[in-house]
PDB file of N, CA and C in Angstrom:
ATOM      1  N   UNK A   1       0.843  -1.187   0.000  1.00  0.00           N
ATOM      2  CA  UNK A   1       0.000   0.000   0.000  1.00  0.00           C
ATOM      3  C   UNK A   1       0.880   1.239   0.000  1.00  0.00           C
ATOM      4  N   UNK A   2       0.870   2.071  -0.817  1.00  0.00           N
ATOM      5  CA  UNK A   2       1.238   3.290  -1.110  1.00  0.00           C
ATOM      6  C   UNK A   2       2.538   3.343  -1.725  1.00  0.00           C
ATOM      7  N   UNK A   3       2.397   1.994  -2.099  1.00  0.00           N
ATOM      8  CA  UNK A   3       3.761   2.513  -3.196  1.00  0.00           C
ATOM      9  C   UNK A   3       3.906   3.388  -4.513  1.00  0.00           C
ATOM     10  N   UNK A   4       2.250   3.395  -5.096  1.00  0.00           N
ATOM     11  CA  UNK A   4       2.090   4.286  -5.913  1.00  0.00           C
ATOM     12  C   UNK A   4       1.299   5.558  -5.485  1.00  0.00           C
ATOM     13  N   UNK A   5       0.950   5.943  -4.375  1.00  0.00           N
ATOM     14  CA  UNK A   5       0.498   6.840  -3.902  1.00  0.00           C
ATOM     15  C   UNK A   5       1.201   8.290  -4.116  1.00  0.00           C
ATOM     16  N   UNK A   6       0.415   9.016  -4.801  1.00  0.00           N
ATOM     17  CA  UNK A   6       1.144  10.476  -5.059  1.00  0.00           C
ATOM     18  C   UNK A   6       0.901  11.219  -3.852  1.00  0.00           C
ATOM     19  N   UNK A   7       2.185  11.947  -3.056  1.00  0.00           N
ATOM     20  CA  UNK A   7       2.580  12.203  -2.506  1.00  0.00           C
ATOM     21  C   UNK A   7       2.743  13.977  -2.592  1.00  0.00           C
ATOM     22  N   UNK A   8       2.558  14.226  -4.157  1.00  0.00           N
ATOM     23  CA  UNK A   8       2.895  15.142  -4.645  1.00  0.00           C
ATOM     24  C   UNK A   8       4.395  15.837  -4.159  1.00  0.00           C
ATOM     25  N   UNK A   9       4.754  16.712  -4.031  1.00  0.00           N
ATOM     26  CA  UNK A   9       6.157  17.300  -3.368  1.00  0.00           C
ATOM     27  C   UNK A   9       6.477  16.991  -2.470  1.00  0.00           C
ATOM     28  N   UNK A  10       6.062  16.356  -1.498  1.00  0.00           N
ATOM     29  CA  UNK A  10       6.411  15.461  -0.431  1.00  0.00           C
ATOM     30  C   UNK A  10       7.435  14.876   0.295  1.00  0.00           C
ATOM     31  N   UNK A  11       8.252  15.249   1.355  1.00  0.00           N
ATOM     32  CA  UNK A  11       9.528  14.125   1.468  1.00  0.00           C
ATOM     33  C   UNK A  11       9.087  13.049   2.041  1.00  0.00           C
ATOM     34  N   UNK A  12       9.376  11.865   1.387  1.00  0.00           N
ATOM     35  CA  UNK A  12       8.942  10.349   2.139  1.00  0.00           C
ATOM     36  C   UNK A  12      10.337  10.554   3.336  1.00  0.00           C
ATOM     37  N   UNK A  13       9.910  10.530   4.667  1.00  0.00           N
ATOM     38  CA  UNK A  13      11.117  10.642   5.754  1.00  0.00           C
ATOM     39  C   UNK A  13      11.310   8.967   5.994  1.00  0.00           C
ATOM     40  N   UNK A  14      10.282   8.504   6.365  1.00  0.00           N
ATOM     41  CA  UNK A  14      10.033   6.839   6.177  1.00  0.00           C
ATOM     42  C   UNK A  14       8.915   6.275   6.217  1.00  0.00           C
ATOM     43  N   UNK A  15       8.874   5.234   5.365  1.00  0.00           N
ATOM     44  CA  UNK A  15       7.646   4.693   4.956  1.00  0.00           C
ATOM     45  C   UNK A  15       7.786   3.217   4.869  1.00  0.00           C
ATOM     46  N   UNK A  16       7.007   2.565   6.454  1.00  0.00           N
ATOM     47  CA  UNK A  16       6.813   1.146   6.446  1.00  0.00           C
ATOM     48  C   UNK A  16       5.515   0.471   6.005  1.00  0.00           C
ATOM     49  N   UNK A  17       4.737   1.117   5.294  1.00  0.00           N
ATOM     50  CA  UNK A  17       3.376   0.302   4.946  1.00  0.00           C
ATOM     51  C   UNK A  17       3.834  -1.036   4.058  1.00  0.00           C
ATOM     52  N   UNK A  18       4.923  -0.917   3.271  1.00  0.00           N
ATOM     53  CA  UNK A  18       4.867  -1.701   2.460  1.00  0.00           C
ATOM     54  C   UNK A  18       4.995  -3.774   3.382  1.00  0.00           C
ATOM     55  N   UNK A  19       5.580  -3.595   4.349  1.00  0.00           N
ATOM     56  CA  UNK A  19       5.951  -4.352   5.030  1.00  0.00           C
ATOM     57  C   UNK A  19       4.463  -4.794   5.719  1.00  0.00           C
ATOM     58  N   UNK A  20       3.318  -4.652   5.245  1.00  0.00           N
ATOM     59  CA  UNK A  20       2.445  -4.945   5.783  1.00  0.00           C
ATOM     60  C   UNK A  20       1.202  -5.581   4.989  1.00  0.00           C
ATOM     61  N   UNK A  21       0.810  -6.759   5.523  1.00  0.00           N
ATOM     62  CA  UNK A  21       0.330  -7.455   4.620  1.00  0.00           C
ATOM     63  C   UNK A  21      -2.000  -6.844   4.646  1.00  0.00           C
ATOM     64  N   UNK A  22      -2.110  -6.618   4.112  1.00  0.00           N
ATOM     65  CA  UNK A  22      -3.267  -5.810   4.236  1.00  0.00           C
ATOM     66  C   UNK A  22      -4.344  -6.687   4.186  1.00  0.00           C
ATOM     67  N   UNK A  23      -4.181  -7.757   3.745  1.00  0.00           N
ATOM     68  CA  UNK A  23      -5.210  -9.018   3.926  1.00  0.00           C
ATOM     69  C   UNK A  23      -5.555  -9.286   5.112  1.00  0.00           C
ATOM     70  N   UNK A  24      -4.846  -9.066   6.133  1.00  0.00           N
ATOM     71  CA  UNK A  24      -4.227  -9.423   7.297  1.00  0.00           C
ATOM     72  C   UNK A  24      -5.300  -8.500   8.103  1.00  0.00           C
ATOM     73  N   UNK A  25      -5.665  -9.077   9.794  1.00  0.00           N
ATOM     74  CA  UNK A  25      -6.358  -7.937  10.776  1.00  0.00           C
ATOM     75  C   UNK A  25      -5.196  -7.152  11.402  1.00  0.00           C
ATOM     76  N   UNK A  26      -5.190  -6.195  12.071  1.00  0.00           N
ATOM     77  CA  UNK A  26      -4.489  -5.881  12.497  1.00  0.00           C
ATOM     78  C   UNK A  26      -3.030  -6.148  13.632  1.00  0.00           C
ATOM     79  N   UNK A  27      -4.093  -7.040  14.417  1.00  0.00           N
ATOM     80  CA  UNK A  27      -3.511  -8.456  15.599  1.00  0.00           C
ATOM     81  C   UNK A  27      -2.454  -9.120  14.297  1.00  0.00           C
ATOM     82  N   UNK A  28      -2.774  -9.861  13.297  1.00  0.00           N
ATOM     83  CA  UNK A  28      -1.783 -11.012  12.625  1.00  0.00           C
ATOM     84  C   UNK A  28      -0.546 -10.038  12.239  1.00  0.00           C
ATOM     85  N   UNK A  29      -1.128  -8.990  11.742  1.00  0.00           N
ATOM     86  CA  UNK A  29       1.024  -8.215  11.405  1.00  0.00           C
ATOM     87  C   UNK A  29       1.093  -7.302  12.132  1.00  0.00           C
ATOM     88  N   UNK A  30       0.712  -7.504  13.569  1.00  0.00           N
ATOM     89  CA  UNK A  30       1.378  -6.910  14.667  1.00  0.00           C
ATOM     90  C   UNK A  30       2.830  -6.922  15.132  1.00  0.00           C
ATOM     91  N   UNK A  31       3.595  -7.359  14.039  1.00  0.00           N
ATOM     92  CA  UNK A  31       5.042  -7.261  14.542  1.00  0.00           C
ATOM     93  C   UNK A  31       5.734  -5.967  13.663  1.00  0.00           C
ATOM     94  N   UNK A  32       4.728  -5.226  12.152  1.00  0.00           N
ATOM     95  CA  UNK A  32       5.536  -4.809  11.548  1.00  0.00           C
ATOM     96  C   UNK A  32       4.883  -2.984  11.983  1.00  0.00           C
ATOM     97  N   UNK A  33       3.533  -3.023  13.044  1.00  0.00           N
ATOM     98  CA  UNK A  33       3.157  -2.140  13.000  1.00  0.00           C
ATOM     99  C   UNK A  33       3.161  -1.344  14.667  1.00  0.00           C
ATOM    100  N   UNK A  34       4.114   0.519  14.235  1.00  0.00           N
ATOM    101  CA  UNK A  34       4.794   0.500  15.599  1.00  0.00           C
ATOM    102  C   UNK A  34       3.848   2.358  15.187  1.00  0.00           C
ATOM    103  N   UNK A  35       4.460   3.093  16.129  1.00  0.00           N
ATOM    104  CA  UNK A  35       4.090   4.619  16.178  1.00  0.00           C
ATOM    105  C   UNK A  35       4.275   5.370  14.934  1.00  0.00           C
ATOM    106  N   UNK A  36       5.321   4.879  13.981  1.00  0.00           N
ATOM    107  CA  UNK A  36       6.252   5.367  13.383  1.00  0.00           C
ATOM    108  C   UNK A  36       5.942   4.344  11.820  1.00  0.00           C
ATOM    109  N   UNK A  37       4.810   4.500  11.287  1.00  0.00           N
ATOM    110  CA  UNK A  37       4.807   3.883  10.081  1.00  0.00           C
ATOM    111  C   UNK A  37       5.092   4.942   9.044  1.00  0.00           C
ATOM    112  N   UNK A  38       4.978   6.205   8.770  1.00  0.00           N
ATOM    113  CA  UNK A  38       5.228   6.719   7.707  1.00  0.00           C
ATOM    114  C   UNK A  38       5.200   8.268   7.858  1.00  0.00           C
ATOM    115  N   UNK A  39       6.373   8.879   7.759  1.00  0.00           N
ATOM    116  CA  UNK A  39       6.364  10.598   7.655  1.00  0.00           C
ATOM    117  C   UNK A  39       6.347  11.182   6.822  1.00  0.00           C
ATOM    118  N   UNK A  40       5.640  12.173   5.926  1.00  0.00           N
ATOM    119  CA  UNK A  40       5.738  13.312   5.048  1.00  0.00           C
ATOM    120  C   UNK A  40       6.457  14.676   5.420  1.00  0.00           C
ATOM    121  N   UNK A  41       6.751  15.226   4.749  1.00  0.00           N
ATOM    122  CA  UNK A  41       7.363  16.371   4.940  1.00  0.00           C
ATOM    123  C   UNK A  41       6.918  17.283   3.814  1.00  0.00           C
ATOM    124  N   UNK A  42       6.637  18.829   4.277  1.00  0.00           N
ATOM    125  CA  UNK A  42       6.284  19.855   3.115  1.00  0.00           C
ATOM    126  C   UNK A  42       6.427  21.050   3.446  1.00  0.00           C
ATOM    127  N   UNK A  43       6.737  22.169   2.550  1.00  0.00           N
ATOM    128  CA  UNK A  43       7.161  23.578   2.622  1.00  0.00           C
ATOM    129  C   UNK A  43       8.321  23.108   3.869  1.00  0.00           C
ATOM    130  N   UNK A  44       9.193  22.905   2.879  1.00  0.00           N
ATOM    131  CA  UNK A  44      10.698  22.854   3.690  1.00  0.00           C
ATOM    132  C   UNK A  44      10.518  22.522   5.512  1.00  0.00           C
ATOM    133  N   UNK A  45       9.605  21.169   5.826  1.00  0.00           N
ATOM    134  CA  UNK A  45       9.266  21.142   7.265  1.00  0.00           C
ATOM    135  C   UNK A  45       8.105  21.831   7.833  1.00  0.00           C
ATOM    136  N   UNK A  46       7.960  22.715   7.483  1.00  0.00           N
ATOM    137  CA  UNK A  46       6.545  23.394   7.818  1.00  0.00           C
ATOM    138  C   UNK A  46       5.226  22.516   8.167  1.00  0.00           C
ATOM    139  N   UNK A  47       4.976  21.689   7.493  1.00  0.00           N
ATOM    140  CA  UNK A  47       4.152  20.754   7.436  1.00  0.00           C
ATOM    141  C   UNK A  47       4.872  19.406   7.622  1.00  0.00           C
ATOM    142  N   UNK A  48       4.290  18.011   8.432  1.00  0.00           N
ATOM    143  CA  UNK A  48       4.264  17.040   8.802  1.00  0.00           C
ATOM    144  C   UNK A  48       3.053  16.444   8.551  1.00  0.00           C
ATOM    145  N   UNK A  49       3.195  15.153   7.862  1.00  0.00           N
ATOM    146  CA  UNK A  49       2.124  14.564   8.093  1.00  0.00           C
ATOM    147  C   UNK A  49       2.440  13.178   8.626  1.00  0.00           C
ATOM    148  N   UNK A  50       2.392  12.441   9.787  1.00  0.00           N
ATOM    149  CA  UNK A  50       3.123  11.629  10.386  1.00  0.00           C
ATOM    150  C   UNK A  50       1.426  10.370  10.320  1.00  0.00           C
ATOM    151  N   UNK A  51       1.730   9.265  10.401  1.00  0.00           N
ATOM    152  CA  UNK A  51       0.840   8.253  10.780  1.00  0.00           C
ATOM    153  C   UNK A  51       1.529   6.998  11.322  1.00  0.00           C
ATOM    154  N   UNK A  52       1.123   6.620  12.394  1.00  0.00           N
ATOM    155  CA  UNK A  52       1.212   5.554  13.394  1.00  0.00           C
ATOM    156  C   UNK A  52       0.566   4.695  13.941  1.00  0.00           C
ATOM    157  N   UNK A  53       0.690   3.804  14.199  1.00  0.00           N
ATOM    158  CA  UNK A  53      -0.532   2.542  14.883  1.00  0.00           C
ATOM    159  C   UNK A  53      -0.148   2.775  16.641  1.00  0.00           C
ATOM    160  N   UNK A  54      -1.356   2.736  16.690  1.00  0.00           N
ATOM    161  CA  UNK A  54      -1.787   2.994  18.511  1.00  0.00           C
ATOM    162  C   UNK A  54      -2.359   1.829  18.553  1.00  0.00           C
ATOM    163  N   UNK A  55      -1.803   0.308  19.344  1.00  0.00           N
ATOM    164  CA  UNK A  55      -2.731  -0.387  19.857  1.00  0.00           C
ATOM    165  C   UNK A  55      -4.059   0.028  21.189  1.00  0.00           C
ATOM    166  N   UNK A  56      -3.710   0.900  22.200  1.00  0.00           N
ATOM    167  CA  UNK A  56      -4.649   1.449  23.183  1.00  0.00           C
ATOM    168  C   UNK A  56      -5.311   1.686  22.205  1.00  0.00           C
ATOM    169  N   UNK A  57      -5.680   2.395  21.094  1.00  0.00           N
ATOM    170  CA  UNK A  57      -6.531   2.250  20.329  1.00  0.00           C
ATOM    171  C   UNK A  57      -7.203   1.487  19.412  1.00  0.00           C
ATOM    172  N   UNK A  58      -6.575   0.476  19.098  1.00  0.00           N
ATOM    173  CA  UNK A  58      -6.685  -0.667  17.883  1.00  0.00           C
ATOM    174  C   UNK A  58      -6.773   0.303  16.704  1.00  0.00           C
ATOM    175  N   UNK A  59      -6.044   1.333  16.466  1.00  0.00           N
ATOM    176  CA  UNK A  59      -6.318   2.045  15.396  1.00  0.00           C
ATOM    177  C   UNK A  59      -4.919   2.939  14.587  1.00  0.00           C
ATOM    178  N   UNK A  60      -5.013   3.101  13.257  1.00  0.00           N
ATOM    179  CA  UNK A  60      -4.320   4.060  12.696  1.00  0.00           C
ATOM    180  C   UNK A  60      -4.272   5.547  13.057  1.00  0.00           C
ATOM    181  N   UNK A  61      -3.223   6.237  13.835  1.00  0.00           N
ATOM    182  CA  UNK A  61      -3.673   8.002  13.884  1.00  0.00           C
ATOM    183  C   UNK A  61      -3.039   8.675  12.584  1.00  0.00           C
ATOM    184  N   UNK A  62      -3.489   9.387  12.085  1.00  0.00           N
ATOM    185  CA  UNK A  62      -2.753  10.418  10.919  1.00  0.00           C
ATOM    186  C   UNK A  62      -2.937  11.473  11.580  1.00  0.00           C
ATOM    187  N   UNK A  63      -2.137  12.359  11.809  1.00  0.00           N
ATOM    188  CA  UNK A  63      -1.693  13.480  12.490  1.00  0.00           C
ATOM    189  C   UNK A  63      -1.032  14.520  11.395  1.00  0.00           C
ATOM    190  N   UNK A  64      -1.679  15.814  10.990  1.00  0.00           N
ATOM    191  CA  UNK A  64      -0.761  16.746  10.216  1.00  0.00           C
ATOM    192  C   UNK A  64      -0.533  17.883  11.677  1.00  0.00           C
ATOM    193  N   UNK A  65       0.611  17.763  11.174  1.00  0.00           N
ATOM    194  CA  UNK A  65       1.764  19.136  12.263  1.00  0.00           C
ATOM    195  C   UNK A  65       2.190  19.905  11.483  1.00  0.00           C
ATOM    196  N   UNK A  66       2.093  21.175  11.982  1.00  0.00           N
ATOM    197  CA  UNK A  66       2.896  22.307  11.615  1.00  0.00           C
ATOM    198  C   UNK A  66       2.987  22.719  12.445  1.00  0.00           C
ATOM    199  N   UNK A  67       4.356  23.600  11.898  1.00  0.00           N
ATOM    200  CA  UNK A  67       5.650  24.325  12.852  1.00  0.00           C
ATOM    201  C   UNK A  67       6.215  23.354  14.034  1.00  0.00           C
ATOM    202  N   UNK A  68       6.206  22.272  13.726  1.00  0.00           N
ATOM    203  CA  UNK A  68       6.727  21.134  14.605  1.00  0.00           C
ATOM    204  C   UNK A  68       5.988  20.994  15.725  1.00  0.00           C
ATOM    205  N   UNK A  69       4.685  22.015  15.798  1.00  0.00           N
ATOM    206  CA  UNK A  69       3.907  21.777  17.300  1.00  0.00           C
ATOM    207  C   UNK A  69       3.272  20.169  17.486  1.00  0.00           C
ATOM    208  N   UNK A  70       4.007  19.285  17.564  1.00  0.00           N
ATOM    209  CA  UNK A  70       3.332  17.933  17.912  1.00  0.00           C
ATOM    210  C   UNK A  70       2.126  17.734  18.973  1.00  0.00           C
ATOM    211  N   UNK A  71       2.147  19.056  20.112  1.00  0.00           N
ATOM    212  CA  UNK A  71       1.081  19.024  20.831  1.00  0.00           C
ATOM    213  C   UNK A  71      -0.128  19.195  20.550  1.00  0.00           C
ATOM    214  N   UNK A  72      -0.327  19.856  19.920  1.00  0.00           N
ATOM    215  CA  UNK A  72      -1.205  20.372  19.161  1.00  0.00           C
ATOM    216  C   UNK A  72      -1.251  20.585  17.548  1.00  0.00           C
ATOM    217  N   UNK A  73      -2.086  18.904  16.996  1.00  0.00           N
ATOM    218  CA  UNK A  73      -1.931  19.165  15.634  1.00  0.00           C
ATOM    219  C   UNK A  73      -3.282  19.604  15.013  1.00  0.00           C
ATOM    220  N   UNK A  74      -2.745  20.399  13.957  1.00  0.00           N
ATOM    221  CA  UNK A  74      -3.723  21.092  13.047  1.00  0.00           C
ATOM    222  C   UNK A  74      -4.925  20.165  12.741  1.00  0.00           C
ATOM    223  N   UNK A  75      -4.699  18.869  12.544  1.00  0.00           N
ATOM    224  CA  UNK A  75      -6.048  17.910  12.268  1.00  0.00           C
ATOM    225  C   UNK A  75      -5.214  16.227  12.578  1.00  0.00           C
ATOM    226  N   UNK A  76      -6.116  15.632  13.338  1.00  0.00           N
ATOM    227  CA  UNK A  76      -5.762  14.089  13.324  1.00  0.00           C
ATOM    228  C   UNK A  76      -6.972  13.049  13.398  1.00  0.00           C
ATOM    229  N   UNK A  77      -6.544  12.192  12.991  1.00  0.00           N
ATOM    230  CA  UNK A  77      -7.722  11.275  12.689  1.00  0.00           C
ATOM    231  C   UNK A  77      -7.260  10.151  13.273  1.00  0.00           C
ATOM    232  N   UNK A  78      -8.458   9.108  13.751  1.00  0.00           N
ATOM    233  CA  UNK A  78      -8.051   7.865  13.521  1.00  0.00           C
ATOM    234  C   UNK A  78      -8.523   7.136  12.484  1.00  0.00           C
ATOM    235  N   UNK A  79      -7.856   5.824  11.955  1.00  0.00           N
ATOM    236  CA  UNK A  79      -8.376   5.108  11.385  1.00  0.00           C
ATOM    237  C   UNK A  79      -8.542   3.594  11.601  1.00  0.00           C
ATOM    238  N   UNK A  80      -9.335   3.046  11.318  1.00  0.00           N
ATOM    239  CA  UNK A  80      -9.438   1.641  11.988  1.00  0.00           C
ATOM    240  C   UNK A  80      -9.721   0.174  10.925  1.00  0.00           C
ATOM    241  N   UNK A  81      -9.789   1.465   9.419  1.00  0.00           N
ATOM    242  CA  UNK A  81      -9.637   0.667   8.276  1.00  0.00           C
ATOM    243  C   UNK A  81      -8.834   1.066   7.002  1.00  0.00           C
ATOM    244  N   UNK A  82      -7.499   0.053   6.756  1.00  0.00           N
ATOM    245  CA  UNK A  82      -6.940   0.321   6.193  1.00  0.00           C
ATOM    246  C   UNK A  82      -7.028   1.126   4.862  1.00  0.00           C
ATOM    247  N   UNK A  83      -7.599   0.651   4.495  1.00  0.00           N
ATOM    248  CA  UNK A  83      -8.441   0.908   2.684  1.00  0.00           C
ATOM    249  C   UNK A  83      -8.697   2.881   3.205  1.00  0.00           C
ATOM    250  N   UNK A  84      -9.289   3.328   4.602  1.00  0.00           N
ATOM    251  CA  UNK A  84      -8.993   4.238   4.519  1.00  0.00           C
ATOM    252  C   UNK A  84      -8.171   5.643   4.531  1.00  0.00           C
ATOM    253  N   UNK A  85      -7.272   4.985   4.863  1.00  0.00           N
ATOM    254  CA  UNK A  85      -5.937   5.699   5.227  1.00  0.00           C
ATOM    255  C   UNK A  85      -5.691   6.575   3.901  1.00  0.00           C
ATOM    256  N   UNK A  86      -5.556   5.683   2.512  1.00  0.00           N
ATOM    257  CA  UNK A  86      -5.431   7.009   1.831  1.00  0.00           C
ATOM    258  C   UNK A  86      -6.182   7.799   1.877  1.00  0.00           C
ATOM    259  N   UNK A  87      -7.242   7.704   1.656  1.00  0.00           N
ATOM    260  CA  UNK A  87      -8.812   8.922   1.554  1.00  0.00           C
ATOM    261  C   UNK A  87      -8.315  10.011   2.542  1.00  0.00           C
ATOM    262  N   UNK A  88      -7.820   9.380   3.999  1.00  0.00           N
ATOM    263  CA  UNK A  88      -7.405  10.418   4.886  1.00  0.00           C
ATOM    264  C   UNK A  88      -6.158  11.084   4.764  1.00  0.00           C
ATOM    265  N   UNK A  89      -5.426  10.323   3.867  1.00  0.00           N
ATOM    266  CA  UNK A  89      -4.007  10.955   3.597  1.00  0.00           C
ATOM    267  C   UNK A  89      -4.366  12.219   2.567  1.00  0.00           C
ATOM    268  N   UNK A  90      -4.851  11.985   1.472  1.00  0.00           N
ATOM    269  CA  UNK A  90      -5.417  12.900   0.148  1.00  0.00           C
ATOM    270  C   UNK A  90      -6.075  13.682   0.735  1.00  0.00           C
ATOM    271  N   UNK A  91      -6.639  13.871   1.830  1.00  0.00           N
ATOM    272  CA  UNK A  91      -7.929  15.175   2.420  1.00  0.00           C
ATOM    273  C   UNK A  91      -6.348  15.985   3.472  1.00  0.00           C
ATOM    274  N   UNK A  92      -5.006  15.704   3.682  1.00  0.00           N
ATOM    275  CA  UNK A  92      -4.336  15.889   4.667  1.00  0.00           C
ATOM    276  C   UNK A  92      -3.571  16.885   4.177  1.00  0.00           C
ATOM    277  N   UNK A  93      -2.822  15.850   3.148  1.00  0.00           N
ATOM    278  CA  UNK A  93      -2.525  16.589   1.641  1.00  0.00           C
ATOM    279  C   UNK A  93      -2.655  17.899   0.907  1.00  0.00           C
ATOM    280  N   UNK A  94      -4.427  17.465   0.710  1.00  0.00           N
ATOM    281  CA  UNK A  94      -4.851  19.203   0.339  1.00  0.00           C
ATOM    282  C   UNK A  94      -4.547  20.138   1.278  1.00  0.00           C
ATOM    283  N   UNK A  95      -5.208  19.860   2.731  1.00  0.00           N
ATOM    284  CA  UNK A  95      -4.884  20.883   3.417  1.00  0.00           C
ATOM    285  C   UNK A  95      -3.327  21.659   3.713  1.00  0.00           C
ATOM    286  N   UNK A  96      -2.838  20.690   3.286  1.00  0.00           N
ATOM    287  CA  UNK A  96      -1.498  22.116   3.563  1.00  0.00           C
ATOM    288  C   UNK A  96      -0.967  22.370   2.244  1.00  0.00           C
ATOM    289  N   UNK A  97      -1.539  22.346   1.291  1.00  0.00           N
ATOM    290  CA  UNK A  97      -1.724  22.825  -0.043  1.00  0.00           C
ATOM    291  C   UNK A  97      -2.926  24.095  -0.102  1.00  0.00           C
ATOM    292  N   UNK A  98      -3.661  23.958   0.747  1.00  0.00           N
ATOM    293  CA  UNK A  98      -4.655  25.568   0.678  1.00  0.00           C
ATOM    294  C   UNK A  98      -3.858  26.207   1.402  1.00  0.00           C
ATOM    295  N   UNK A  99      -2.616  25.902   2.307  1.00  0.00           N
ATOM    296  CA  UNK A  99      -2.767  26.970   3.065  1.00  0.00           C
ATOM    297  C   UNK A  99      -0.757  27.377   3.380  1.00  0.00           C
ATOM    298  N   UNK A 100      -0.217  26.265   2.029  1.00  0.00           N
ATOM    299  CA  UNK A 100       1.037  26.748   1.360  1.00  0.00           C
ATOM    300  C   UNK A 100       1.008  27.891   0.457  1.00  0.00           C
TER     301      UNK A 100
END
């Protein structure tokens, strides 16, 4: 998943989705999924778009940051189905494209 995903200008910082088998519930490739599955980067750092697996949650968070305020991010979501993660990535996307 997201190997062809446009990213548009984007820095891939790291990106473990591929290591994950999507057939799969979340419990069976629980070894490849940690806080730290995949970072974006945009307007030279300005923007973050970070996503991670939270088991306390059984869920995906996508988190966009700017100005590195991790406390407080501009929009985060969870997700709890894979298939939606892009939809939430592409709506994450735009937003710091309206407001680059």
């Amino acid at each position: 998943m997201l190997e062809t995903f446009d990213f548009r200008d984007g820095k891939v910082n790291f990106n473990y989705f591929g290591k994950i088998d999507y057939n799969s519930s979340p419990q069976e490739d629980d070894y490849f999924l940690s806080e730290d599955m995949l970072s974006l980067s945009y307007a030279d750092n300005k923007y973050i778009i970070d996503i991670g697996w939270y088991d306390s949650n059984q869920s995906f968070v996508i988190s966009l940051i700017k100005d590195d305020d991790w406390e407080f991010p501009q929009k985060k979501e969870k997700v709890r189905n894979k298939e939606k993660i892009e939809e939430v990535l592409t709506k994450f996307i735009e937003l710091v494209y309206e407001n680059i």
